[in-house]
Protein backbone atom coordinates (compact mmCIF):
# COMPACT_ATOMS: atom_id res chain seq x y z
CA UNK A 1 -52.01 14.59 32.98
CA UNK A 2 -49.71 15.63 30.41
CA UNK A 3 -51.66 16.97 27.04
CA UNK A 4 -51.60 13.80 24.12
CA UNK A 5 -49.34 13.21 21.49
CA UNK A 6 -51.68 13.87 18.28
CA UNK A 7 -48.94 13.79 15.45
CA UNK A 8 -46.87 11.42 13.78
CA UNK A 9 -43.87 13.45 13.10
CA UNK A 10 -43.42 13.98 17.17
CA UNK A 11 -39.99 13.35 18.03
CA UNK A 12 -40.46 10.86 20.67
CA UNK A 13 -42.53 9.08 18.41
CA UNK A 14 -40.18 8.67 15.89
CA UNK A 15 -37.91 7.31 18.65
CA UNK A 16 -40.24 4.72 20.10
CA UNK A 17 -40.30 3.28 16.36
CA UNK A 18 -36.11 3.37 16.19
CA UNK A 19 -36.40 0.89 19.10
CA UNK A 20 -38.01 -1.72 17.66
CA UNK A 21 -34.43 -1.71 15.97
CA UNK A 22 -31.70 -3.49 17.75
CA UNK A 23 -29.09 -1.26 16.74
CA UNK A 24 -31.42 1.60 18.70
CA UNK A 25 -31.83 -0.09 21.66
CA UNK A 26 -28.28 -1.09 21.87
CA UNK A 27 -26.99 2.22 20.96
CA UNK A 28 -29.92 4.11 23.31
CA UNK A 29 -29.63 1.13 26.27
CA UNK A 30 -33.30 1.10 26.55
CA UNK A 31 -36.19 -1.43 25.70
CA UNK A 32 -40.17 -1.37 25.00
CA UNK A 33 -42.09 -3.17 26.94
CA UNK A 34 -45.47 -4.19 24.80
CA UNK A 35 -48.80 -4.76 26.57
CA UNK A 36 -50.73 -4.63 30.21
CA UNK A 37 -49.50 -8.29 31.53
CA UNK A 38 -45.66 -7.61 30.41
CA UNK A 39 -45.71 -4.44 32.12
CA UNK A 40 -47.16 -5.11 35.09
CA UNK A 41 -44.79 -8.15 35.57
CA UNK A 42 -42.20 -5.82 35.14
CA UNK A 43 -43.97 -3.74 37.97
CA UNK A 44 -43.93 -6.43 40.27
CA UNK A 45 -40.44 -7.48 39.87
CA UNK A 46 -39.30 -3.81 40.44
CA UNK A 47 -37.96 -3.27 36.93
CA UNK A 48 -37.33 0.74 36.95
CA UNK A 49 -40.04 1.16 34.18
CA UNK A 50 -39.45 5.01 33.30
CA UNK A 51 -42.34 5.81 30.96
CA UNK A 52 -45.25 4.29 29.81
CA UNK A 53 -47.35 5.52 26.60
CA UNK A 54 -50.92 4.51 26.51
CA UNK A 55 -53.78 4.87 23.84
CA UNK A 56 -56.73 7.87 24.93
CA UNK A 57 -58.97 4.99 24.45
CA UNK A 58 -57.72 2.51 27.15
CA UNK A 59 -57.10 5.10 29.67
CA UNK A 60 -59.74 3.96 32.04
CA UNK A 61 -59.55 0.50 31.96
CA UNK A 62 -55.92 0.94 32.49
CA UNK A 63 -55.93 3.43 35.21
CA UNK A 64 -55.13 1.37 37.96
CA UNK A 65 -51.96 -0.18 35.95
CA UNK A 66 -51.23 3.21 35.07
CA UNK A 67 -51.05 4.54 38.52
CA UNK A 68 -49.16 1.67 39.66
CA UNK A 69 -46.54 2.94 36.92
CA UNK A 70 -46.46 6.48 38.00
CA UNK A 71 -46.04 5.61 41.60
CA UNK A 72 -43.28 3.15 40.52
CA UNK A 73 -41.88 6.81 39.12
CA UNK A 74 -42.76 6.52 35.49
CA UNK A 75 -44.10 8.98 33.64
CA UNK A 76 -47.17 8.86 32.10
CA UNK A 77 -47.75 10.05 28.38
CA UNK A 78 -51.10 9.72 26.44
CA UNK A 79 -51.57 9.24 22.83
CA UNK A 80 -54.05 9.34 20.33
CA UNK A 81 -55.05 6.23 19.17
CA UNK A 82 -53.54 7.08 15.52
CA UNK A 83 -50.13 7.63 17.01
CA UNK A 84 -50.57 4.45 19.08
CA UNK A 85 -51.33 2.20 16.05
CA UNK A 86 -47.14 3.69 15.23
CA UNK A 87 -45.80 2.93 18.34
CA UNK A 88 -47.58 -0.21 19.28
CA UNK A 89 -47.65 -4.14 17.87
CA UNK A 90 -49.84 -5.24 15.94
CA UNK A 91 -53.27 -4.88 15.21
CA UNK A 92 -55.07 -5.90 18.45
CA UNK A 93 -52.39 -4.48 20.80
CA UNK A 94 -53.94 -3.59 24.41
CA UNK A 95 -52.92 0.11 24.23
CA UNK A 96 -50.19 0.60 26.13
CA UNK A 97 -46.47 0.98 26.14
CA UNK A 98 -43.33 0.78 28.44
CA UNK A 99 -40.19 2.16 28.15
CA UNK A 100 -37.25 0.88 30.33
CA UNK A 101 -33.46 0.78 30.73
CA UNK A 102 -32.00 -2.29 29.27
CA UNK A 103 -30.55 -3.96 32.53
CA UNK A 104 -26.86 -4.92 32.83
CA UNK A 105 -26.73 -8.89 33.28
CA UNK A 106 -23.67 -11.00 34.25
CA UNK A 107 -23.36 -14.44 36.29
CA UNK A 108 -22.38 -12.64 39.17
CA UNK A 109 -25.66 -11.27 39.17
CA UNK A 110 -27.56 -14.52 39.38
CA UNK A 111 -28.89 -15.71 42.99
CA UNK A 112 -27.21 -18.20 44.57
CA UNK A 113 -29.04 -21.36 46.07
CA UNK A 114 -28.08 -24.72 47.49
CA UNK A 115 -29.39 -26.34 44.79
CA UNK A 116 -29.83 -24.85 41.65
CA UNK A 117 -31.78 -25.39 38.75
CA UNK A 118 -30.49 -23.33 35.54
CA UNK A 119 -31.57 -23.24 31.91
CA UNK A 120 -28.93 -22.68 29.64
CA UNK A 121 -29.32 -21.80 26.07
CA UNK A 122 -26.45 -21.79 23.69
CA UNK A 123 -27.01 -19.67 19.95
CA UNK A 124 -30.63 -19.09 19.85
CA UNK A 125 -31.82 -17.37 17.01
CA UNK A 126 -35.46 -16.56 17.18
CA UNK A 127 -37.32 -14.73 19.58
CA UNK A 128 -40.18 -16.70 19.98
CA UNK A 129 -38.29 -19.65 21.22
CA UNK A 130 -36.17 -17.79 23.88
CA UNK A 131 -39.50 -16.04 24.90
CA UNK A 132 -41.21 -19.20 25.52
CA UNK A 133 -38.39 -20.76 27.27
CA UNK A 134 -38.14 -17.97 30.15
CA UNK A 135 -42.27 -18.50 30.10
CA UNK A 136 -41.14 -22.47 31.29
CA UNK A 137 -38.72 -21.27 33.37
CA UNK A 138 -40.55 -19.08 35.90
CA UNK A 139 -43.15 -22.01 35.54
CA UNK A 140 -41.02 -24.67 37.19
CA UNK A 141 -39.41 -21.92 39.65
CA UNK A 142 -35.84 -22.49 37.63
CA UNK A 143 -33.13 -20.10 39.79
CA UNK A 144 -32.08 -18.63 36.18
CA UNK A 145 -31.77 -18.80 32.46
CA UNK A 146 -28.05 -18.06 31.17
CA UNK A 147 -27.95 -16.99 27.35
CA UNK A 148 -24.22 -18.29 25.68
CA UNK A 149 -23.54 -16.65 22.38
CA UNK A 150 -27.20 -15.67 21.48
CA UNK A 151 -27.71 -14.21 18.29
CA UNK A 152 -31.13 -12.79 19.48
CA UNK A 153 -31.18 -9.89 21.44
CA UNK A 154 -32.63 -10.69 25.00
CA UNK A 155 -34.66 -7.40 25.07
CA UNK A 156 -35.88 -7.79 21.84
CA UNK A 157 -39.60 -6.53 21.58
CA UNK A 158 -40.46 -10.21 20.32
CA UNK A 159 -38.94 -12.18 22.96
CA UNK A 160 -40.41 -9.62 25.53
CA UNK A 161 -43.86 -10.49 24.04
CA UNK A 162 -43.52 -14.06 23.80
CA UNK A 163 -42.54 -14.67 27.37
CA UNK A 164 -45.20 -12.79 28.33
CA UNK A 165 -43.36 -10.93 31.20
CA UNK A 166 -41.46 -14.00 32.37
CA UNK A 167 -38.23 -12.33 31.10
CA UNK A 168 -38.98 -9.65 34.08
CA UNK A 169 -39.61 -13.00 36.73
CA UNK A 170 -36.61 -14.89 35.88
CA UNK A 171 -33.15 -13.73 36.62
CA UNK A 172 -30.93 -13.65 33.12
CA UNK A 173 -27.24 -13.52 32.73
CA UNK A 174 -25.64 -13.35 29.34
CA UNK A 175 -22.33 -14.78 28.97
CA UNK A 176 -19.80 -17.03 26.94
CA UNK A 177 -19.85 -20.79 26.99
CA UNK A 178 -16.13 -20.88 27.58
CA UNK A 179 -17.25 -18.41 30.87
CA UNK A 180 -20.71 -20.09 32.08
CA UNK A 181 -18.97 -23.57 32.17
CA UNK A 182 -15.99 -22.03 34.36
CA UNK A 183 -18.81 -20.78 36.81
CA UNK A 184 -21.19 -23.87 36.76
CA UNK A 185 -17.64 -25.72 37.57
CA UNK A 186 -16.80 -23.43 40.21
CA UNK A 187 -20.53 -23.86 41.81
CA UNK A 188 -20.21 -27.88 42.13
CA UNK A 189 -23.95 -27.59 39.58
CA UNK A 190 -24.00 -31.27 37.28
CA UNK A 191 -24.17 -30.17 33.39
CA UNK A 192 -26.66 -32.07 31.41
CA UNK A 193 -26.73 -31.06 27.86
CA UNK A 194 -29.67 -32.11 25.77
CA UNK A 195 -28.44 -33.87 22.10
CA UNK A 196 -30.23 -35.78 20.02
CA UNK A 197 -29.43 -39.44 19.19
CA UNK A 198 -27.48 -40.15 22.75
CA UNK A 199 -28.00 -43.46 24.29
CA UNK A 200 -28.51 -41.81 27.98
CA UNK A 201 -32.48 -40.99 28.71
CA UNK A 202 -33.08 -37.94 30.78
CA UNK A 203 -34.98 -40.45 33.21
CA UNK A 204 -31.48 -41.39 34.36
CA UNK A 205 -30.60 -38.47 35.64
CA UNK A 206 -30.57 -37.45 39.40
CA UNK A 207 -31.92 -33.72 38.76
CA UNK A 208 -32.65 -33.37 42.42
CA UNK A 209 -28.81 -32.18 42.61
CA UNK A 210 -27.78 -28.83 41.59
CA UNK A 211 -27.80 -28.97 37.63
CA UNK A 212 -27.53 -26.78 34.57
CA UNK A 213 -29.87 -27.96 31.68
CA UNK A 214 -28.06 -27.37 28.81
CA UNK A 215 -29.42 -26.64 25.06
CA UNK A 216 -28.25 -25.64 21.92
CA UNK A 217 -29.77 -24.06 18.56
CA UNK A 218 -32.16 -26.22 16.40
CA UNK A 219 -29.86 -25.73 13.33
CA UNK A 220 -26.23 -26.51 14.62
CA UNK A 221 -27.38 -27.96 18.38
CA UNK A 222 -24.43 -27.34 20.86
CA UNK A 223 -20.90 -26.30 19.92
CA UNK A 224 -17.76 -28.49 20.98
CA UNK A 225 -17.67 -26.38 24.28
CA UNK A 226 -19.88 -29.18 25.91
CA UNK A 227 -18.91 -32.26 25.09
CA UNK A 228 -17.14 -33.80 27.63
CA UNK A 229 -20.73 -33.09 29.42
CA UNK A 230 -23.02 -35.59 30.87
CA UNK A 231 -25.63 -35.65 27.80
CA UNK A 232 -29.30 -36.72 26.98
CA UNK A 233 -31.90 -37.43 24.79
CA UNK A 234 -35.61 -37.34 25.05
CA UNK A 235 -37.10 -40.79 23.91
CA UNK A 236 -38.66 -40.67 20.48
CA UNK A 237 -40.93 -42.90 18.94
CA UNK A 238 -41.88 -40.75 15.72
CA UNK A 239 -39.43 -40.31 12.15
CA UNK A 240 -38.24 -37.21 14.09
CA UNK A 241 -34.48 -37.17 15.62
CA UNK A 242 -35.31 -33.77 17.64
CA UNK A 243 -38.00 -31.12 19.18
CA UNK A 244 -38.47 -27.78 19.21
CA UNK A 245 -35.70 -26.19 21.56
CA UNK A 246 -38.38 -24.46 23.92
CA UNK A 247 -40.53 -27.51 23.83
CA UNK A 248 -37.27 -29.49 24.92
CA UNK A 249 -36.52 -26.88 27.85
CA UNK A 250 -40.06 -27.25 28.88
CA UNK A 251 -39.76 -31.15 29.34
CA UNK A 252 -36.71 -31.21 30.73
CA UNK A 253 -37.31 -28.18 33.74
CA UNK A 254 -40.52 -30.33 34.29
CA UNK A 255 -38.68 -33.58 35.22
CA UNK A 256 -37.22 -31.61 37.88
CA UNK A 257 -39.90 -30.19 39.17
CA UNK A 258 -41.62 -33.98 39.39
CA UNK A 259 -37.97 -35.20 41.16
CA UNK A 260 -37.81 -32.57 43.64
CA UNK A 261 -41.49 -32.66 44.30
CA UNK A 262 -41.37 -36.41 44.77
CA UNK A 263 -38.48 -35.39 47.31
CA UNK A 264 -39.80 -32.24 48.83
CA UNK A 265 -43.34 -31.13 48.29
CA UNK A 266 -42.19 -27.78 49.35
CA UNK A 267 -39.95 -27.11 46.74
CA UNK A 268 -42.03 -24.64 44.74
CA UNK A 269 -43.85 -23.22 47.77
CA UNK A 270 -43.87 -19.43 46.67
């Protein structure tokens, strides 16, 4: 076991706080993976996890996560508990820390199925939402989520966090509009865009076929790109014209699921 890291002015240190910057990670092509249950998702999807830094203090309890990491062929590299309070998030982080390559993602990447079931989300702009709509994806087994002209950063530490390790589970692809509707086109897949104040329910809609669910940004919604789309609302009976967009992606995978259960009980058989 390599000796700790005791000071605050250690080079890698310093580095491990530059990637909490986008700029960094872009500029470094590497991301920090935050906490036991992210990391070992990313174990167990075979995400090349290169190093992870851990706190002296959790170094038992996390042993067997640990070794899973170093047999992955990660290196291992304690800290004092000092230096992890600067590396880590927050105050009641878990102790431990991976480091990975940021992962090149394009549609031609994306698994190919007879009949597949793809999130879409157009010009996201926080985190927390994308996070918690690749948490609903692996949920309802969705093939993949496709991210059109984000202005989040996919491997931000945030959205890492908030999808608890789902982003690791889910195949991702970032891409145009103008270039994810040529492919959903191409692949014979229905496009159903989500819009508020539509006169077609999603209840209408035969989501047993191969379909792209479609959604925008709470602030602007979707650009012109989509509209000559199939689109739908979510009934409302409050003041409100809209939901939250990951609360939106979570109702709308879910009436899938219930179709293609109703159709084939199998469907989500792991």
């Amino acid at each position: 076991m390599k000796a700790p890291i005791t000071s605050l002015s250690n080079p890698t240190v310093k580095n491990l706080v530059k990637l909490r910057q986008h700029r960094e990670r872009a500029k470094q092509g590497m991301l920090l993976i935050d906490g036991a249950r992210a990391l070992l998702m990313a174990l167990r999807n075979g995400f090349p996890v290169s190093a992870a830094y851990f706190s002296q203090a959790v170094a038992d309890k996390q042993a067997d996560l640990l070794r899973n990491v170093q047999d992955a062929g990660g290196h291992l590299q304690p800290v004092t508990p000092m230096v992890f309070r600067k590396i880590g998030y927050g105050e009641h982080s878990d102790g431990l820390l991976g480091v990975a390559p940021c992962p090149y993602v394009t549609l031609a990447d994306l698994p190919i199925t007879s009949k597949p079931l793809y999130l879409v989300a157009e010009g996201l702009e926080k985190p927390g939402n994308l996070g918690a709509m690749m948490r609903s994806a692996d949920a309802a087994g969705a093939t993949a989520l496709v991210l059109c002209d984000g202005r989040t950063d996919l491997w931000n530490p945030n959205v890492i966090r908030a999808s608890q390790g789902a982003c690791f589970s889910v195949p991702v692809a970032v891409a145009t509009a103008k270039d994810v509707l040529l492919w959903l086109r191409r692949g014979a897949v229905q496009i159903i865009a989500a819009a508020p104040l539509v006169p077609r329910s999603y209840y209408e809609i035969d989501l047993r076929l191969p379909s792209a669910l479609v959604l925008g940004a709470e602030h602007d919604g979707l650009t012109s790109a989509w509209r000559g789309e199939t689109r739908v609302c979510i009934p409302m009976a409050g003041q409100l014209d809209s939901l939250n967009v990951a609360q939106t992606a979570s109702i709308l995978l879910f009436e899938a699921v219930r179709q293609r259960v109703n159709s084939d009980p199998d469907c989500l058989a792991p």
